[in-house]
Protein backbone atom coordinates (compact mmCIF):
# COMPACT_ATOMS: atom_id res chain seq x y z
CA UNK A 1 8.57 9.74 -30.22
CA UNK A 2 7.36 9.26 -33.87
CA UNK A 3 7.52 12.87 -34.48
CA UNK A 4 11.07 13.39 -33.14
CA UNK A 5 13.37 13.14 -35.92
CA UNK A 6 10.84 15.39 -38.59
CA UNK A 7 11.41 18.03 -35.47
CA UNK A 8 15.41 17.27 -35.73
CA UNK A 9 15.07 17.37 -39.48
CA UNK A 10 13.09 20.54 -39.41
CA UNK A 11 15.45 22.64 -36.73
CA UNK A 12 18.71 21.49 -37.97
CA UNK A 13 20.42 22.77 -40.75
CA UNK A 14 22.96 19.82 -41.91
CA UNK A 15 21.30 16.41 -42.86
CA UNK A 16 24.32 14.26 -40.98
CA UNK A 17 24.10 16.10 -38.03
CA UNK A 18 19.99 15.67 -38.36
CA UNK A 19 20.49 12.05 -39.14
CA UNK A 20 22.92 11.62 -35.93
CA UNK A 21 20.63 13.40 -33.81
CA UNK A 22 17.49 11.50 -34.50
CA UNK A 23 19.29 8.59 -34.35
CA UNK A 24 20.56 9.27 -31.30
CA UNK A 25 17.87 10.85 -29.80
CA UNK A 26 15.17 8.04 -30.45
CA UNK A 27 17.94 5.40 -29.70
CA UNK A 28 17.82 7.10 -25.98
CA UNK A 29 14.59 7.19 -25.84
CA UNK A 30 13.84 3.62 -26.48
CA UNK A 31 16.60 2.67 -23.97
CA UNK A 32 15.63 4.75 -21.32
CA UNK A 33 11.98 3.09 -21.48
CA UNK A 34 13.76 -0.16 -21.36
CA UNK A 35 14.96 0.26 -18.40
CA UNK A 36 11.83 1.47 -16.96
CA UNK A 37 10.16 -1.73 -18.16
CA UNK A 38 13.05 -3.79 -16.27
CA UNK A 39 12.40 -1.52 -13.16
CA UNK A 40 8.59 -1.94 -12.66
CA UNK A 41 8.33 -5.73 -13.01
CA UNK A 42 12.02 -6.99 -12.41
CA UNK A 43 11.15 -10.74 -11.81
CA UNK A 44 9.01 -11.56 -14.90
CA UNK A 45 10.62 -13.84 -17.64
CA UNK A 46 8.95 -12.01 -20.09
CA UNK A 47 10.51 -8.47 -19.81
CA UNK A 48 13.94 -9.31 -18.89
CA UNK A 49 16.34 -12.49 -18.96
CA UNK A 50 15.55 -15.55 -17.54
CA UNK A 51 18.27 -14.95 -14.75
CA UNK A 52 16.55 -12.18 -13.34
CA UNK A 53 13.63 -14.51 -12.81
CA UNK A 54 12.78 -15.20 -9.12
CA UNK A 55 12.61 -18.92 -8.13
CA UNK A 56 9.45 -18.82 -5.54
CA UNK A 57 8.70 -22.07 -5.31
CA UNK A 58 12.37 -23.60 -4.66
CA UNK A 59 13.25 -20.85 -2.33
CA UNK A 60 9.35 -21.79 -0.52
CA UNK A 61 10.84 -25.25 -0.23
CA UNK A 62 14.32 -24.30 0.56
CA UNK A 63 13.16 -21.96 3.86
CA UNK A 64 10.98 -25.04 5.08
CA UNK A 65 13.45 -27.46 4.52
CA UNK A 66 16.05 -25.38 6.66
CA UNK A 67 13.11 -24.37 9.15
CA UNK A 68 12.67 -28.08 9.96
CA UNK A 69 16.19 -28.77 10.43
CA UNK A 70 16.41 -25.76 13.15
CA UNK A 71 13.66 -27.24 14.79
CA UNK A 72 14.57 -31.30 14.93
CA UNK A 73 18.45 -29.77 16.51
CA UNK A 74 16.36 -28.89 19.09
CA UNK A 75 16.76 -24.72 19.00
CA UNK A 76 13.33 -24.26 17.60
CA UNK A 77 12.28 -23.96 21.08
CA UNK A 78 9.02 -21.15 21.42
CA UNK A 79 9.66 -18.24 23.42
CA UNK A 80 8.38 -17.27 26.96
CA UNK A 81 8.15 -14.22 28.61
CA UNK A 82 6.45 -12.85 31.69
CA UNK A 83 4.07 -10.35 32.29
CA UNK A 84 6.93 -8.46 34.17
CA UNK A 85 9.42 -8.80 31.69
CA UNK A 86 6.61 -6.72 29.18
CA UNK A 87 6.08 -3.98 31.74
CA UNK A 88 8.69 -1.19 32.45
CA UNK A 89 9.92 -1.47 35.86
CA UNK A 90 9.05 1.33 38.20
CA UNK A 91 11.97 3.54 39.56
């Protein structure tokens, strides 16, 4: 990436166009591993905004909390099944 715009500057001819290019081209380049920061590690504060930041501990809480209720209203009941209920019945 450091040697990018001395190619550019050496293969083409007019200095805007060589400036635009570079430009351009490293501008790209540093996006496009931007984005592939953001995309291997999407919940750390640290690489991308704090809303993208996944709240572990609340949601931990949250799914208990509601887990309790389900279970106090009385259709937290375990499940049963028989042995013949497991098998396939025979023709």
């Amino acid at each position: 990436m450091c040697l990018f715009p001395f190619v550019v500057a050496a293969k083409v001819q007019g200095v805007v166009m060589a400036t635009t290019i570079a430009f351009l081209g490293v501008t790209m380049m540093y996006s496009l591993n931007e984005v592939a920061r953001e995309l291997e590690d999407p919940y750390t504060a640290e690489l991308g905004s704090s809303a993208n930041r996944l709240q572990a501990a609340a949601m931990h809480s949250d799914f208990n909390e509601r887990l309790l209720i389900f279970h106090r209203n009385g259709r937290g009941r375990a499940l049963s099944f028989s042995s013949s209920s497991l098998l396939p019945s025979a023709p």
